[in-house]
C-alpha atoms as a PDB file:
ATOM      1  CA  UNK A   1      84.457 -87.876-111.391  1.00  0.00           C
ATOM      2  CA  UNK A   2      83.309 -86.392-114.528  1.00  0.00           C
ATOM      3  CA  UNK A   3      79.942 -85.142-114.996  1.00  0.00           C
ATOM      4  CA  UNK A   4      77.171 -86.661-117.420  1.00  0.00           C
ATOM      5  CA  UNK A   5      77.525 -85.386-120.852  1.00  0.00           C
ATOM      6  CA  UNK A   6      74.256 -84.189-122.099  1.00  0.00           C
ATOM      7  CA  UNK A   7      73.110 -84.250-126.353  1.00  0.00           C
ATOM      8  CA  UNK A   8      75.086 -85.531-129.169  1.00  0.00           C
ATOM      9  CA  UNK A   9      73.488 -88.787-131.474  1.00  0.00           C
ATOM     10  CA  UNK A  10      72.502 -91.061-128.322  1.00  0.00           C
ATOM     11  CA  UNK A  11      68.699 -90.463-127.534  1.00  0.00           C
ATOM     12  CA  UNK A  12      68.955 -86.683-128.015  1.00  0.00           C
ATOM     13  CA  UNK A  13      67.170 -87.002-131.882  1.00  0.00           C
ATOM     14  CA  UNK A  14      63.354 -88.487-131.845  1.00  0.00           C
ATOM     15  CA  UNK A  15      64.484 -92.225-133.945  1.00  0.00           C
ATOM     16  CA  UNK A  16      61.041 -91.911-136.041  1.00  0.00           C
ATOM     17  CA  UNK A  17      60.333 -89.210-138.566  1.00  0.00           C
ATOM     18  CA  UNK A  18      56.642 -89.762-138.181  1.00  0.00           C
ATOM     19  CA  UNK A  19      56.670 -88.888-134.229  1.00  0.00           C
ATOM     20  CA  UNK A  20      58.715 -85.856-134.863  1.00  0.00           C
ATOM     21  CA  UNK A  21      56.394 -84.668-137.985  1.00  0.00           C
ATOM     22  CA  UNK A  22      53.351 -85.467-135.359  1.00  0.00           C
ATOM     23  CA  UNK A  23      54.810 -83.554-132.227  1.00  0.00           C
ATOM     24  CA  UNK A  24      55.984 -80.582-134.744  1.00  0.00           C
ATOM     25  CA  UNK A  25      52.138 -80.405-135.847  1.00  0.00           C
ATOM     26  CA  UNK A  26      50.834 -80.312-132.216  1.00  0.00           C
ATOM     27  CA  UNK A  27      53.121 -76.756-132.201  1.00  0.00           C
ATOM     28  CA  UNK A  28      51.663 -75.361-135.086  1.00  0.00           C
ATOM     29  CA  UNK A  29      48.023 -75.874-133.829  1.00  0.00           C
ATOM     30  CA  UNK A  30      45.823 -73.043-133.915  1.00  0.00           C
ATOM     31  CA  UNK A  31      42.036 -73.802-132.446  1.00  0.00           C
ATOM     32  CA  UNK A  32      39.223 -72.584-134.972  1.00  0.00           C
ATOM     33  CA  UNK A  33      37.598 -69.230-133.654  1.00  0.00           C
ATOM     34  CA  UNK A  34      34.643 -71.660-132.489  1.00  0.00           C
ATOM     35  CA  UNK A  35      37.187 -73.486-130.480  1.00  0.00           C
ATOM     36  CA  UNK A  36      38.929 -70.920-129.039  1.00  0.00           C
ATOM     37  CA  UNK A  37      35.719 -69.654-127.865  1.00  0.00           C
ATOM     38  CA  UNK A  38      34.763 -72.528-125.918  1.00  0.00           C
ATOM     39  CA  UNK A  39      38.195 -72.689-124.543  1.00  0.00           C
ATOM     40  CA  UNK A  40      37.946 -69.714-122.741  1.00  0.00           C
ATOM     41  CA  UNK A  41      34.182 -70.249-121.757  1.00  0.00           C
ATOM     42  CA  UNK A  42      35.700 -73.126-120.019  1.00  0.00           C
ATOM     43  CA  UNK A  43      38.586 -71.257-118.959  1.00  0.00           C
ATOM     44  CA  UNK A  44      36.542 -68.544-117.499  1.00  0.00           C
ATOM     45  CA  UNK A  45      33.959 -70.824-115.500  1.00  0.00           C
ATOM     46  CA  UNK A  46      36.595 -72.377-113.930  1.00  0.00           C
ATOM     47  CA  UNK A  47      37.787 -69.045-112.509  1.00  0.00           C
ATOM     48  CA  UNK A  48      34.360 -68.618-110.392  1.00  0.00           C
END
């Protein structure tokens, strides 16, 4: 029995341009310095 053959044109490429466009901008995010602040306030609190 041969195994499952992973990649290659059959669901391994996202079929809309737009969702690939959106999920490369959610890698490219960078919080403003305000942001990142209350990120790690929150990150912090949760630690005591």
């Amino acid at each position: 029995m041969k195994g499952k053959i992973y990649g290659g044109d059959e669901g391994a490429r996202t079929p809309d341009l737009g969702i690939a466009n959106a999920a490369l901008s959610q890698l490219s995010y960078i919080p403003t310095e305000e942001e990142f602040y209350m990120i790690m306030q929150s990150y912090l609190s949760s630690l005591m």
